[in-house]
Protein backbone atom coordinates (compact mmCIF):
# COMPACT_ATOMS: atom_id res chain seq x y z
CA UNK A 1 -211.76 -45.34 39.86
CA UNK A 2 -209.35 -48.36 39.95
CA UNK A 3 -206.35 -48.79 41.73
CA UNK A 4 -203.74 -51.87 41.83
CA UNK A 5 -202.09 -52.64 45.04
CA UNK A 6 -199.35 -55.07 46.02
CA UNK A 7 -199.08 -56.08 49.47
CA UNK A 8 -196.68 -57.84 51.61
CA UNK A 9 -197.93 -59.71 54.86
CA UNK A 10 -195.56 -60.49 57.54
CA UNK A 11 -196.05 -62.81 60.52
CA UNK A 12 -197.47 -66.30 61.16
CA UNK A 13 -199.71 -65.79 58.07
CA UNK A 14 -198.72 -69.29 56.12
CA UNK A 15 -200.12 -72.72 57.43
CA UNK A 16 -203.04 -70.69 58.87
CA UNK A 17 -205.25 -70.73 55.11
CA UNK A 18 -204.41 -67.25 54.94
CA UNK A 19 -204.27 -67.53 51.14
CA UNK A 20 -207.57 -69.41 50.63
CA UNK A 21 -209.34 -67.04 53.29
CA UNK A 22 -208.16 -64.27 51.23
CA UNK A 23 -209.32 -65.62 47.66
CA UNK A 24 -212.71 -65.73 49.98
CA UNK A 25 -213.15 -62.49 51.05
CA UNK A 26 -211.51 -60.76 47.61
CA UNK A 27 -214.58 -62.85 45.71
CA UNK A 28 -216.93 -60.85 48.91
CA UNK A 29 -215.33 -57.18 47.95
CA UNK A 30 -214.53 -57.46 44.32
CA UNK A 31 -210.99 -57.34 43.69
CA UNK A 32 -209.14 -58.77 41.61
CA UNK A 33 -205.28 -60.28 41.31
CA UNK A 34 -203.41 -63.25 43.24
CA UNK A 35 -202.16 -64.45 46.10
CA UNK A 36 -199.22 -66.36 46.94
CA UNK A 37 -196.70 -67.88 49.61
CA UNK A 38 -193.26 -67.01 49.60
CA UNK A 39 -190.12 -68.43 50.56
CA UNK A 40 -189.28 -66.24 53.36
CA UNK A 41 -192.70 -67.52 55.03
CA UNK A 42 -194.46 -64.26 54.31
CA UNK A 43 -197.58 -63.76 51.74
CA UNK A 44 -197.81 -61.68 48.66
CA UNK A 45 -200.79 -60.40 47.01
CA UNK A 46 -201.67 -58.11 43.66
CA UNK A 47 -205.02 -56.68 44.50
CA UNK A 48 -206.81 -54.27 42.01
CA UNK A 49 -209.90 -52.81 41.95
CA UNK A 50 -212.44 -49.99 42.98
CA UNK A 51 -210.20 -47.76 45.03
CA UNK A 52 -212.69 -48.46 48.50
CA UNK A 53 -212.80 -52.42 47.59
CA UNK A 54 -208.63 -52.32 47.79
CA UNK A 55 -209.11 -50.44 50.29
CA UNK A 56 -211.16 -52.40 52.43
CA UNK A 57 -208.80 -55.84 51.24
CA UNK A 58 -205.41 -54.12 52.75
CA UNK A 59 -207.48 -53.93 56.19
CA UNK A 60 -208.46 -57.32 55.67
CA UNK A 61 -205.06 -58.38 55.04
CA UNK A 62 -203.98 -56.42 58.19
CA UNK A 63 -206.11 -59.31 60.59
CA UNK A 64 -206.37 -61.64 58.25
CA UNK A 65 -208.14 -64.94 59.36
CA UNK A 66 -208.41 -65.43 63.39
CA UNK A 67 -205.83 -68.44 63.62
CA UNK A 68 -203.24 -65.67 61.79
CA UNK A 69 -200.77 -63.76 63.65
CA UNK A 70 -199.96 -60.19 61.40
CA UNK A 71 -196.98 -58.72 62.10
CA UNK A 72 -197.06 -56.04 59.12
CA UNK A 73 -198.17 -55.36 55.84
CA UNK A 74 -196.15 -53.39 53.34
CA UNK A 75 -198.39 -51.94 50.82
CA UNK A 76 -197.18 -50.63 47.49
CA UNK A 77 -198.76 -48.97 44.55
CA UNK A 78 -198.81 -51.05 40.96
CA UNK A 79 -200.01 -51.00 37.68
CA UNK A 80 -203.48 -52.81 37.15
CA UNK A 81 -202.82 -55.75 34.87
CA UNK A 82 -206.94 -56.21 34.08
CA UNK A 83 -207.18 -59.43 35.97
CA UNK A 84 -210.70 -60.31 36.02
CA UNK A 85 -210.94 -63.17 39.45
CA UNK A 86 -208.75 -63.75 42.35
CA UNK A 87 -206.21 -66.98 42.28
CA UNK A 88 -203.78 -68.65 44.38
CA UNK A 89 -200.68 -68.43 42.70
CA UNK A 90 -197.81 -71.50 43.32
């Protein structure tokens, strides 16, 4: 089954390669979508996928990489859009 995700990830989580370390470990699990910075130094990410590969990405997001400080991570349902890789978005 597929499911589409987007997440918001609160914290020290930019100038840390949060975004590239995520476009990493997506690739690892499967998923699909983007990732991006935002102005209000948080990230934002679409993931979509099997429901246990999102699944695994939100508690990836939740630590993130080890020089990454998470605060919290809002996670909201979406539609899937049928992205087929996982991009930094600018």
């Amino acid at each position: 089954m597929s499911r589409a995700v987007t997440v918001t990830v609160t914290g020290r989580v930019q100038g840390v390669a949060f975004r590239w370390y995520a476009v990493q470990e997506a690739e690892r699990l499967g998923v699909c979508g983007w990732v991006r910075n935002e102005p209000d130094e948080s990230v934002a990410a679409h993931l979509e996928g099997a429901d246990e590969a999102v699944e695994a990405m939100v508690a990836w997001c939740r630590q993130g990489p080890s020089s990454a400080r998470v605060r919290h991570v809002a996670v909201t349902e979406a539609r899937p859009t049928g992205a087929d890789s996982f991009q930094i978005r600018y």
